[in-house]
Protein backbone atom coordinates (compact mmCIF):
# COMPACT_ATOMS: atom_id res chain seq x y z
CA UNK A 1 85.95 37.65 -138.44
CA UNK A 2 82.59 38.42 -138.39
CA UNK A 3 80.91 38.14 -141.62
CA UNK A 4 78.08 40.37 -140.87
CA UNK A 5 81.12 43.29 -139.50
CA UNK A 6 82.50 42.88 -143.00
CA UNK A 7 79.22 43.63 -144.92
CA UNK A 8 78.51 46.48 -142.60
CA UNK A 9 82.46 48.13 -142.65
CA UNK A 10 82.20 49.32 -146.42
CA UNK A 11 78.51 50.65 -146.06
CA UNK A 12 79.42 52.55 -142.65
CA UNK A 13 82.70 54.10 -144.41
CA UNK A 14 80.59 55.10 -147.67
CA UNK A 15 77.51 56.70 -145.72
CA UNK A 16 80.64 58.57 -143.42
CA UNK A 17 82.02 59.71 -146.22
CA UNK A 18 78.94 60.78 -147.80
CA UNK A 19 78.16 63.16 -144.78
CA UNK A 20 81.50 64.88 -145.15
CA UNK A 21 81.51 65.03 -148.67
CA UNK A 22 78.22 65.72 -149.57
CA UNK A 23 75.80 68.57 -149.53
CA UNK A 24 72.50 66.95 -149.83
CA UNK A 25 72.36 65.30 -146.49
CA UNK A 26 71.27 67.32 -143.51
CA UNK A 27 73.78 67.57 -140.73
CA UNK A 28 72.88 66.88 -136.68
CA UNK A 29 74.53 68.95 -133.58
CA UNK A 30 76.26 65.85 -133.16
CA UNK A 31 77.38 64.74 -136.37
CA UNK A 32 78.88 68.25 -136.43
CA UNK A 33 80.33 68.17 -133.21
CA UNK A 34 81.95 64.58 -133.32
CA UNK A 35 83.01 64.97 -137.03
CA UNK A 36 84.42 68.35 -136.43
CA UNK A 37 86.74 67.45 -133.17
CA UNK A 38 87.61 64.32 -134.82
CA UNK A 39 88.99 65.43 -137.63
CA UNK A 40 90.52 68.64 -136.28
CA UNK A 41 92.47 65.65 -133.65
CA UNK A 42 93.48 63.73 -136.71
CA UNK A 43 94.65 66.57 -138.96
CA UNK A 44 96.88 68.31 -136.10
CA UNK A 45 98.38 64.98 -134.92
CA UNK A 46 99.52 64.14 -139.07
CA UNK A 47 100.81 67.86 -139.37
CA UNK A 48 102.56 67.23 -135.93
CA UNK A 49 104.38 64.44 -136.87
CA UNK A 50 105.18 65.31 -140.33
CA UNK A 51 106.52 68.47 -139.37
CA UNK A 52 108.45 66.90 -136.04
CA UNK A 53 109.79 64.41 -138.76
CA UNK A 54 111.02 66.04 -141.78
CA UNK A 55 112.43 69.72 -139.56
CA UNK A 56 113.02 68.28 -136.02
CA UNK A 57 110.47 71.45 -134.47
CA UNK A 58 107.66 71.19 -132.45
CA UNK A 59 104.18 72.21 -133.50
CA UNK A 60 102.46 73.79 -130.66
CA UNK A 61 98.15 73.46 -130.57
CA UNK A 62 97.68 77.43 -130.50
CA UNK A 63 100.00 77.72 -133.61
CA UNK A 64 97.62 74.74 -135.26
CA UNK A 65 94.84 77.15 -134.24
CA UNK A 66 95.92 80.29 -134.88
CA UNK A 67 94.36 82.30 -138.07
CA UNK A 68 97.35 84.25 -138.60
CA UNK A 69 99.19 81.95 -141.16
CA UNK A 70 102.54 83.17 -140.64
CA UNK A 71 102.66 81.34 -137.11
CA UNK A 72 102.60 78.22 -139.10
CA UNK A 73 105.33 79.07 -141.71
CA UNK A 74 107.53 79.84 -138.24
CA UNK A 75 108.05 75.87 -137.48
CA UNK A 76 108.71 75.13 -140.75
CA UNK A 77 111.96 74.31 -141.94
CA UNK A 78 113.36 76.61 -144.89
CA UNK A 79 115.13 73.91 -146.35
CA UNK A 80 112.81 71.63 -146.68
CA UNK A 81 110.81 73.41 -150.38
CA UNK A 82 108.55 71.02 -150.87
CA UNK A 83 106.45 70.43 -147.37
CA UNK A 84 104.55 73.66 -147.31
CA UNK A 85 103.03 72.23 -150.72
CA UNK A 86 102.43 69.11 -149.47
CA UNK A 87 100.34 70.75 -145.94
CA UNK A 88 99.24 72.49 -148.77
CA UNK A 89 97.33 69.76 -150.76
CA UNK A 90 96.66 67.55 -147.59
CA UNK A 91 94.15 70.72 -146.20
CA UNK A 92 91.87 70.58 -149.35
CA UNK A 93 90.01 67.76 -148.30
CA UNK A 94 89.58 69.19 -144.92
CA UNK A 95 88.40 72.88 -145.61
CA UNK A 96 86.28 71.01 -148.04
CA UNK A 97 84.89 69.03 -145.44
CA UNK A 98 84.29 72.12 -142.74
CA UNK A 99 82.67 74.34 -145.83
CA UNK A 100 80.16 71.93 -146.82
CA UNK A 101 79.05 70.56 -143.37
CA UNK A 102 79.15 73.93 -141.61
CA UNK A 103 76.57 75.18 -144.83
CA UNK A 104 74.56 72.13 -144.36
CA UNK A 105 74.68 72.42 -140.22
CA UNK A 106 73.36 76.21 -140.45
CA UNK A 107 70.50 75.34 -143.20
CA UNK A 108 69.49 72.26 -140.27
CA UNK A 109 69.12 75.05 -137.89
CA UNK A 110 68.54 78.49 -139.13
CA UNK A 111 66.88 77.48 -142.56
CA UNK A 112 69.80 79.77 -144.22
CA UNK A 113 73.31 79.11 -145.64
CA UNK A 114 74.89 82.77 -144.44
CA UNK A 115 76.01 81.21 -141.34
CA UNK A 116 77.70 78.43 -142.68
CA UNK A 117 79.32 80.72 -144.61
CA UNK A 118 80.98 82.65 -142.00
CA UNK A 119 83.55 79.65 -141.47
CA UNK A 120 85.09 81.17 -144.18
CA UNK A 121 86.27 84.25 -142.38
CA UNK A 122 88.90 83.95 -140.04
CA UNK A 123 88.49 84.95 -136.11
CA UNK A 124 84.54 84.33 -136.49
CA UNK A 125 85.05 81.08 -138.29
CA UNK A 126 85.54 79.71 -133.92
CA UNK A 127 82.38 81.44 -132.86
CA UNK A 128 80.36 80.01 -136.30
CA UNK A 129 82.03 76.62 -135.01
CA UNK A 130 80.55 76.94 -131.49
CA UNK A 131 77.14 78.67 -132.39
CA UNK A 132 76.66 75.10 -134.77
CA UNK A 133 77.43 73.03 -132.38
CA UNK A 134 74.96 74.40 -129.90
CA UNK A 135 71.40 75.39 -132.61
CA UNK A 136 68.72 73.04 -132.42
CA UNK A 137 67.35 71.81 -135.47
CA UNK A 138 64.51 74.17 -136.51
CA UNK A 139 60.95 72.04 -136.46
CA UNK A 140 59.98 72.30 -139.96
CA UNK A 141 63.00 71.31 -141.90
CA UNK A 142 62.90 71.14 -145.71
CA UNK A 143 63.94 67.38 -147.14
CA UNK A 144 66.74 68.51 -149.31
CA UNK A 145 68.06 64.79 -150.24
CA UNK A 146 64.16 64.58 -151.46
CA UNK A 147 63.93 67.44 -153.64
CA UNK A 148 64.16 66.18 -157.10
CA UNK A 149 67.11 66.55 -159.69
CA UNK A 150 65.89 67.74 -163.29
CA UNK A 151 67.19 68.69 -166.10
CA UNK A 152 65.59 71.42 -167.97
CA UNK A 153 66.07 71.50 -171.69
CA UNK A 154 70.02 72.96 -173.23
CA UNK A 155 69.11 76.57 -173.97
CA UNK A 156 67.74 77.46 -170.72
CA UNK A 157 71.02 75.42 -168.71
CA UNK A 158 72.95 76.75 -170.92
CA UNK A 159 71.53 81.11 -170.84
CA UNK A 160 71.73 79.99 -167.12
CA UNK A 161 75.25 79.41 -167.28
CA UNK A 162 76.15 81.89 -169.35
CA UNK A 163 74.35 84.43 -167.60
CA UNK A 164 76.02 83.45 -164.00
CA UNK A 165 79.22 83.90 -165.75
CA UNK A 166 78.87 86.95 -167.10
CA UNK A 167 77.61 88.63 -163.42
CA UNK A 168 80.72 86.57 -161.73
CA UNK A 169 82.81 88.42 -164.32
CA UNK A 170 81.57 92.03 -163.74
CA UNK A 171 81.16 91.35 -159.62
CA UNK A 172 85.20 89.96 -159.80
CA UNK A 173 86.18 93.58 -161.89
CA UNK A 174 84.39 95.46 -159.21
CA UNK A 175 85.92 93.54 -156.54
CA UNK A 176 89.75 93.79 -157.63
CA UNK A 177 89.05 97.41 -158.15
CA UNK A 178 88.13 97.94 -154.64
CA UNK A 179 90.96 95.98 -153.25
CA UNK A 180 93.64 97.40 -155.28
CA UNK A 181 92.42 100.77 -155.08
CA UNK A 182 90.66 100.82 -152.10
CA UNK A 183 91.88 98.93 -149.50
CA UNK A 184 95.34 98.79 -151.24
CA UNK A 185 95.86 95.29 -150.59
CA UNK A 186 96.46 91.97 -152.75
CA UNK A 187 94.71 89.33 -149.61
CA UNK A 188 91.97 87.54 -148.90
CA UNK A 189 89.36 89.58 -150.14
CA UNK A 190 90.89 89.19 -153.51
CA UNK A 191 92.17 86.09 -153.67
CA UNK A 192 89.29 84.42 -151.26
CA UNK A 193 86.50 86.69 -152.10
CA UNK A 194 86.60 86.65 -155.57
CA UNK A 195 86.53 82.87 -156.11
CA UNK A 196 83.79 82.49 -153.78
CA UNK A 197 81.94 85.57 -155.40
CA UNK A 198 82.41 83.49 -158.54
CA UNK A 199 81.05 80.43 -157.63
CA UNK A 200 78.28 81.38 -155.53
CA UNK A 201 77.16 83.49 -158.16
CA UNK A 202 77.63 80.67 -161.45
CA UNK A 203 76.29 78.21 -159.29
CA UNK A 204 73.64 79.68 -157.75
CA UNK A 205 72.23 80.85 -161.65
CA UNK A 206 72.80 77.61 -163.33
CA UNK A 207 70.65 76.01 -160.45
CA UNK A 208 67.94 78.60 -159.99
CA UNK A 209 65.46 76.88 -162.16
CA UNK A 210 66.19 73.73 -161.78
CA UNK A 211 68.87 71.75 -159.74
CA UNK A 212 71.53 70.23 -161.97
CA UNK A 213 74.65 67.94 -161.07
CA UNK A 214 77.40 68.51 -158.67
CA UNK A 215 79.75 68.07 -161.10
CA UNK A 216 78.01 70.14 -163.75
CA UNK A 217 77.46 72.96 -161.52
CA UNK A 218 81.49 72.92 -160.53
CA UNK A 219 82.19 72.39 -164.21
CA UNK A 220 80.06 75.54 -164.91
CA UNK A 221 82.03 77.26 -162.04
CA UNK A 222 85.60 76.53 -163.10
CA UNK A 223 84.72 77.74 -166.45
CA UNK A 224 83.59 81.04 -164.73
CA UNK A 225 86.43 81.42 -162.80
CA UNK A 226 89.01 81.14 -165.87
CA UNK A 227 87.12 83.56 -167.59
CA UNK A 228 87.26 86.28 -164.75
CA UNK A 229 90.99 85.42 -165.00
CA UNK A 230 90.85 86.24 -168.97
CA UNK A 231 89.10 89.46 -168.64
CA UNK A 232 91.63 90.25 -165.77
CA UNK A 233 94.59 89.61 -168.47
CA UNK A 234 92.33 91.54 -171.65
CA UNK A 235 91.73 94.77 -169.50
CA UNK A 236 95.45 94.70 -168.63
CA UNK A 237 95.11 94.40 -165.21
CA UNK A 238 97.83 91.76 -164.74
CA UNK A 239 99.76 89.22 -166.47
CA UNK A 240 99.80 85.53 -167.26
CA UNK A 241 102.74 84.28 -164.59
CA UNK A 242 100.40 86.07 -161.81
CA UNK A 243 97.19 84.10 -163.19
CA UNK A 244 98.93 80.78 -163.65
CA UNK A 245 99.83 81.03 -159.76
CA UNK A 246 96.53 81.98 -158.44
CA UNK A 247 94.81 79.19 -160.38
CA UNK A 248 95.32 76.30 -158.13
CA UNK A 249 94.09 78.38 -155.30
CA UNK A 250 91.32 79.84 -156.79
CA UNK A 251 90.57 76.28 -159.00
CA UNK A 252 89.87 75.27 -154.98
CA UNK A 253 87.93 77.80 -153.45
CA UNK A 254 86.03 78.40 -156.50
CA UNK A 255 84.49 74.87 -156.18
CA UNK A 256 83.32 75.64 -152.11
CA UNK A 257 81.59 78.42 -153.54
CA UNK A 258 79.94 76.47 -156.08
CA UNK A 259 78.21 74.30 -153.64
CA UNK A 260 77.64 76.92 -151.16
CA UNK A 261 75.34 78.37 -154.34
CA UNK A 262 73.87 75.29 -155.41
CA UNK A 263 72.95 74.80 -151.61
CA UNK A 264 71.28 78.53 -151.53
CA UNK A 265 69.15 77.13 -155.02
CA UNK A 266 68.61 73.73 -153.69
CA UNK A 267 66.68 75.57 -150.55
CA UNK A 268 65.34 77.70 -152.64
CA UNK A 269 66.71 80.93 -151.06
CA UNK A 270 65.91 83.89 -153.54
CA UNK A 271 68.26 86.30 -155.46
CA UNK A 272 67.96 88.82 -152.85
CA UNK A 273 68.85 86.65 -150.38
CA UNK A 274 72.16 85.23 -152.77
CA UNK A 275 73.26 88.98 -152.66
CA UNK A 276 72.35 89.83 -149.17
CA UNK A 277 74.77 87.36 -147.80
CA UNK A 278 77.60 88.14 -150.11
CA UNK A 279 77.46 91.22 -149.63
CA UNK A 280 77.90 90.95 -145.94
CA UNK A 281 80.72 88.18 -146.21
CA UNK A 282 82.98 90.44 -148.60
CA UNK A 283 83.22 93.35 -145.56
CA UNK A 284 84.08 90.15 -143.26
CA UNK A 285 87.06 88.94 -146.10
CA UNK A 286 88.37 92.98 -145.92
CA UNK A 287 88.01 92.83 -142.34
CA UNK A 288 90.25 89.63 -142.14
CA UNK A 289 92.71 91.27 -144.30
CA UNK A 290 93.43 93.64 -141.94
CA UNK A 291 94.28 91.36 -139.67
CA UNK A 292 97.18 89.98 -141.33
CA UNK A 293 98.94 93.01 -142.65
CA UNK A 294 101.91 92.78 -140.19
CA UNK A 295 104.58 91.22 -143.34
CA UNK A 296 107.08 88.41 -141.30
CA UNK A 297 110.52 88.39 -143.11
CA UNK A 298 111.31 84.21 -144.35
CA UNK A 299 114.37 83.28 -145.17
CA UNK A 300 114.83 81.10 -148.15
CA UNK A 301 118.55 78.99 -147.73
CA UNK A 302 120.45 77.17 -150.85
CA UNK A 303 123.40 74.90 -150.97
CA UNK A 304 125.91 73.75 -153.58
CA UNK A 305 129.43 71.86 -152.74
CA UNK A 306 132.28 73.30 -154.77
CA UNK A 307 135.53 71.38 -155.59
CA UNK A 308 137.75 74.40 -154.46
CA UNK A 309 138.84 75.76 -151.05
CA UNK A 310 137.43 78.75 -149.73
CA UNK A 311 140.55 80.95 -150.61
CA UNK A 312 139.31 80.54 -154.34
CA UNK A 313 135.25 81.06 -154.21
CA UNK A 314 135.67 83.75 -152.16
CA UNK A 315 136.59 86.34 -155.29
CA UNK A 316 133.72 84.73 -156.99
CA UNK A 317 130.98 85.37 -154.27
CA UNK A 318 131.98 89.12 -153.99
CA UNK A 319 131.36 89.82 -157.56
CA UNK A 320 131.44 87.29 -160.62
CA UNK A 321 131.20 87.68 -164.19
CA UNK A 322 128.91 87.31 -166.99
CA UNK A 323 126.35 84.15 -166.72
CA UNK A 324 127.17 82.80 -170.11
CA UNK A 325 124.49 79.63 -169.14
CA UNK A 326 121.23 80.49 -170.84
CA UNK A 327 118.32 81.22 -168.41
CA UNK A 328 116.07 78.47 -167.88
CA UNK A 329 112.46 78.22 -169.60
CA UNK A 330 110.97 79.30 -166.16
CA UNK A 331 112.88 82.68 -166.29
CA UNK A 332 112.20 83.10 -169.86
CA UNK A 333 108.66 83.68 -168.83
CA UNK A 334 109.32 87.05 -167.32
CA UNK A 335 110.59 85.94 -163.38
CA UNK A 336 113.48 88.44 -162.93
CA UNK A 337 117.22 86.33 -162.97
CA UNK A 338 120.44 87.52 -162.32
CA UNK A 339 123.06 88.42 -165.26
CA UNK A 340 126.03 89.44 -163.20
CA UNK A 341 127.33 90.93 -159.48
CA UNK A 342 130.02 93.91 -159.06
CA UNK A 343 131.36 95.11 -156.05
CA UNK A 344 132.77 98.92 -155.20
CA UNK A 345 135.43 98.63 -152.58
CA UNK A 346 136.36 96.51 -150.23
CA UNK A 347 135.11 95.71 -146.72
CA UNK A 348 132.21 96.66 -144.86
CA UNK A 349 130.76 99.63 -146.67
CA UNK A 350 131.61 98.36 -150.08
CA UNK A 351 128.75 98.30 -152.33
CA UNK A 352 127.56 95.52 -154.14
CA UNK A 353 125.37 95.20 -157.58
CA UNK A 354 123.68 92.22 -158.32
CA UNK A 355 122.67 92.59 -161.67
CA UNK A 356 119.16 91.28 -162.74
CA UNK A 357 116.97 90.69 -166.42
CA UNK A 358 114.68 93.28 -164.57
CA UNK A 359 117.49 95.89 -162.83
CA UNK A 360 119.81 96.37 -160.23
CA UNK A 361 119.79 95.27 -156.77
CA UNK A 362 121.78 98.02 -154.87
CA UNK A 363 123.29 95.79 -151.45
CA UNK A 364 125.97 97.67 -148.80
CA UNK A 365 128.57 95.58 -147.44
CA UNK A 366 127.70 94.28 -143.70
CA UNK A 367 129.98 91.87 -142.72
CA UNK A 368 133.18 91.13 -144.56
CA UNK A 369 134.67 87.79 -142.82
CA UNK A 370 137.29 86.74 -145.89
CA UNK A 371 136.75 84.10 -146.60
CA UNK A 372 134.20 82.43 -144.80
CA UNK A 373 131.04 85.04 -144.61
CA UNK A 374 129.68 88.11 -146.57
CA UNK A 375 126.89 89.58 -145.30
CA UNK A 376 125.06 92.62 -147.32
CA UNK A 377 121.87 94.60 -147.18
CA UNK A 378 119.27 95.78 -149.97
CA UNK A 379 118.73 98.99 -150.31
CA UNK A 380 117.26 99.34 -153.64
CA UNK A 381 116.08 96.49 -155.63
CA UNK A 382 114.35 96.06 -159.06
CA UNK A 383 110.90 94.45 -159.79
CA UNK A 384 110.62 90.66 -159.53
CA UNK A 385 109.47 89.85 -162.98
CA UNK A 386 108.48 91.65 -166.36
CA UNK A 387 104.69 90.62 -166.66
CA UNK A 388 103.66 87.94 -169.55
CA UNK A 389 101.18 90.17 -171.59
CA UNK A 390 99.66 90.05 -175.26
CA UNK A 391 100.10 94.05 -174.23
CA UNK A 392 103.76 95.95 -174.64
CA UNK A 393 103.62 97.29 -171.29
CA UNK A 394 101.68 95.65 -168.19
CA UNK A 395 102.73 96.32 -164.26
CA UNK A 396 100.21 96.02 -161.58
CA UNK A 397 100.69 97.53 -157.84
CA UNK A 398 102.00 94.46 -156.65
CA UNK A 399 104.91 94.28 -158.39
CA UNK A 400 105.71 97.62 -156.25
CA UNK A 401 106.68 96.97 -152.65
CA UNK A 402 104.75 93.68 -152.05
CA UNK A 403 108.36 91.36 -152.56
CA UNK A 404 110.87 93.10 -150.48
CA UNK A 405 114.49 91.74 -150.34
CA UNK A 406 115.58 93.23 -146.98
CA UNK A 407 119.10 90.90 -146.50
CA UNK A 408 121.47 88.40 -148.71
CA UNK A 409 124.15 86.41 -146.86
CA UNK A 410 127.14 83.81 -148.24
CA UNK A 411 128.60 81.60 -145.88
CA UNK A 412 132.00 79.65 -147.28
CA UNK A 413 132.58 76.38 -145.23
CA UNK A 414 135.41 74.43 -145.30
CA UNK A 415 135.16 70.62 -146.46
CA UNK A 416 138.01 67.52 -146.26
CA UNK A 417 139.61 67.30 -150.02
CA UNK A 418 139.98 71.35 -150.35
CA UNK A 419 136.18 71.43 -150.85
CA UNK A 420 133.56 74.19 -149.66
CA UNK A 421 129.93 74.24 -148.90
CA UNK A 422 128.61 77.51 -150.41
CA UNK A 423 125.31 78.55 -148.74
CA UNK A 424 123.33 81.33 -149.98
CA UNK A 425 120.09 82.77 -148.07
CA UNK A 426 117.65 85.25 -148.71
CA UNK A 427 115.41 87.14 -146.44
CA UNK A 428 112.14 88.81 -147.49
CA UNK A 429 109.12 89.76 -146.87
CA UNK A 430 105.98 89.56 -149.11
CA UNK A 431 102.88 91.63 -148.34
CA UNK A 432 100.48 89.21 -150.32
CA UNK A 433 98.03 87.11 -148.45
CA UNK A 434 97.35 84.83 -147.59
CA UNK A 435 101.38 84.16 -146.91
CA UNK A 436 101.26 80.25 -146.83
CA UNK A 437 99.99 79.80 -150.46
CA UNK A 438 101.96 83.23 -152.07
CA UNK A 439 105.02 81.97 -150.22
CA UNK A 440 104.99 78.67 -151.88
CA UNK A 441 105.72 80.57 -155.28
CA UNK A 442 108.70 83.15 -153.42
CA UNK A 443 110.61 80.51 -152.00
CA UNK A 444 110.71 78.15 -155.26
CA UNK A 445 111.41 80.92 -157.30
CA UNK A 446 113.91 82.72 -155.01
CA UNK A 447 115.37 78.64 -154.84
CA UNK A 448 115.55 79.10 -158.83
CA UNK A 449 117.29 82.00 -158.64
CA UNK A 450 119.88 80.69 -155.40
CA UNK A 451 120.73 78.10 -158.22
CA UNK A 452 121.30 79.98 -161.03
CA UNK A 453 124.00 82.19 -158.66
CA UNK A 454 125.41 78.93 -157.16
CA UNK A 455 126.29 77.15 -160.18
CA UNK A 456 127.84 79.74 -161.90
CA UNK A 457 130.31 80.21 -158.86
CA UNK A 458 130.87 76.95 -158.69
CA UNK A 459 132.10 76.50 -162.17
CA UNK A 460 134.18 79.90 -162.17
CA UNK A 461 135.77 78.43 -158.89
CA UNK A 462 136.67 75.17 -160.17
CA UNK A 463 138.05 76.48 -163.20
């Protein structure tokens, strides 16, 4: 091999990865262009094989494309939990990638970050894509990889800090106040919005006077965006199961917004000019919202093989007794976990109660196939957890109407050895957005929950 290819390799691969990781290099039309194709190609043909391999389906280009998320969660495979999380993870990298270039690409050529931010929004993020590819350079471009790096002395960092924080905190109060209220709608204006809003807003104020460290300013960021998530649990506004699962998501997007800010400082783009362009992406974030606000209904599957013929689970799926197994730590927390099922009658029309730690579940009687399917409705159901509070009494809006159960079904199938498969499913639909991350949580839990059912008929059965 060549030994001048070798030296070369690990430079090329460290100045590549520089340009897609960094935000102090400038970015070219073509740069953008190449980078941004290439990876898209490489991204799609991983998901397609991954998804081809683990659920046997197809994943079709305009699905890969498609803003609506729910498109996406259509090829996948119910029964396989854990891939979502895993497409999950393996996009952070890439929206990392697309934020920070696109910002760097539209300071190149319009000497502002808005338009770079505007990736961010679904629908326009395509025509941001195209309009970057196509702006020249503008002919007096600031050297940002020039400007230098100072650090002024603690107490101004750190009233810097503290002051970003405590603006983040107040703009994030405001903000879930409008979306609840307003546009009555837990989405992307709340959970998107607000961790940008945050770190835009730290970042830009701990870096207004004089540029500090990547990883300071994220540091500084992070810290802002647990403490909008304190002040969202000490005014009561929700609980701590509800803040633990929007951390990872916002722990992400709160770090894009972070650089986006540092950018705006690092180009010297004034406080007016910070405000101006959130204040025209938030509308944008609403806007997008809208857009997804038709609810698909998933269906969440479970499985357990019982050592007992169908003839003798059956009178266990219709109703069973008192779950005398503690509930697990997870449940203890305040998720909502069943206690006990009774059934009225017999047949279709009968009417089944699923007792849960939270309520009832009220679910008619659909199909009655002894002993081999039982099919039921909901028609009333009971909140999906009790809130983890340091207050008696917290319930925010979503826990009203935003997880709908709309069918339950048992199918009893017949093994070798006097055995059955029990599968239980689920079908829902959850009005929180956006779907792919909030579904991650519905279907593990509602897996949880499949469990805690199937083992307890599986041990009355084989009694």
């Amino acid at each position: 091999m060549d030994p001048i290819a070798e030296t070369q390799s690990p430079s090329r691969l460290k100045r590549l990865l520089h340009l897609w990781f960094s935000l102090s290099i400038p970015v070219t039309r073509k740069q953008y262009i190449v980078t941004g194709f290439s990876l898209m190609l490489v991204k799609y043909l991983i998901e397609f094989i991954t998804i081809y391999a683990t659920t046997g389906n197809t994943y079709a280009i305009e699905v890969f494309l498609s803003p609506i998320l729910k498109h996406r969660s259509e090829v996948l495979d119910s029964t396989t939990q854990f891939l979502p999380w895993i497409l999950f993870v393996w996009t952070i990298p890439f929206l990392w990638i697309s934020v920070s270039m696109s910002v760097r690409r539209s300071v190149a050529s319009t000497g502002s970050s808005f338009l770079g931010l505007l990736i961010l929004v679904p629908i326009l993020n395509f025509a941001t894509m195209f309009l970057l590819c196509i702006l020249p350079n503008r002919a007096t471009r600031s050297k940002v990889e020039n400007i230098p790096v100072a650090t002024p002395i603690p107490s101004n960092r750190v009233r810097s800090a503290i002051s970003g924080m405590f603006i983040s905190i107040a703009g994030s109060l405001v903000l879930y106040a409008l979306s609840v209220t307003v546009f009555k709608s837990y989405g992307i204006l709340l959970f998107f919005g607000m961790p940008v809003l945050v770190g835009v807003i730290t970042s830009y104020m701990f870096n207004r006077i004089e540029i500090q460290s990547t990883g300071q300013t994220v540091l500084v960021a992070e810290i802002g965006i647990l403490l909008c998530s304190g002040a969202l649990l000490v005014f009561a506004v929700e609980g701590i199961i509800c803040i633990v699962m929007l951390l990872p998501l916002a722990a992400v997007i709160v770090i894009i917004g972070a650089l986006i800010g540092r950018s705006m400082a690092v180009n010297n783009a004034s406080g007016g000019h910070v405000t101006t362009s959130i204040l025209l992406l938030l509308p944008l974030l609403s806007g997008a919202d809208l857009l997804e606000h038709e609810a698909p209904v998933y269906e969440v599957i479970s499985t357990i093989v019982i050592d007992a013929p169908p003839e003798q689970v059956w009178p266990n799926v219709i109703g069973f007794s008192e779950l005398d197994a503690p509930p697990a730590w997870y449940f203890e927390l305040g998720i909502a976990y069943p206690l006990r099922a009774t059934i009225d009658g017999e047949g279709i029309g009968a009417i089944r109660h699923c007792e849960f730690s939270t309520g009832a579940f009220v679910e008619p009687i659909t199909v009655w196939d002894k002993p081999n399917r039982l099919t039921f409705d909901v028609t009333k159901q009971p909140p999906p957890m009790n809130e983890l509070s340091p207050y008696r009494h917290v319930h925010p809006p979503h826990l009203d109407g935003y997880l709908n159960c709309k069918q339950g079904e048992f199918r009893l199938i017949r093994l070798p050895d006097n055995r059955t498969l029990l599968e239980g499913s689920t079908w829902y639909e959850f009005k929180m957005y956006p779907q792919g991350y909030w579904t991650l949580w519905s279907d593990t839990s509602i897996h949880l929950i499949h469990q805690r059912v199937l083992q307890h008929i599986k041990k009355l059965s084989e009694k």
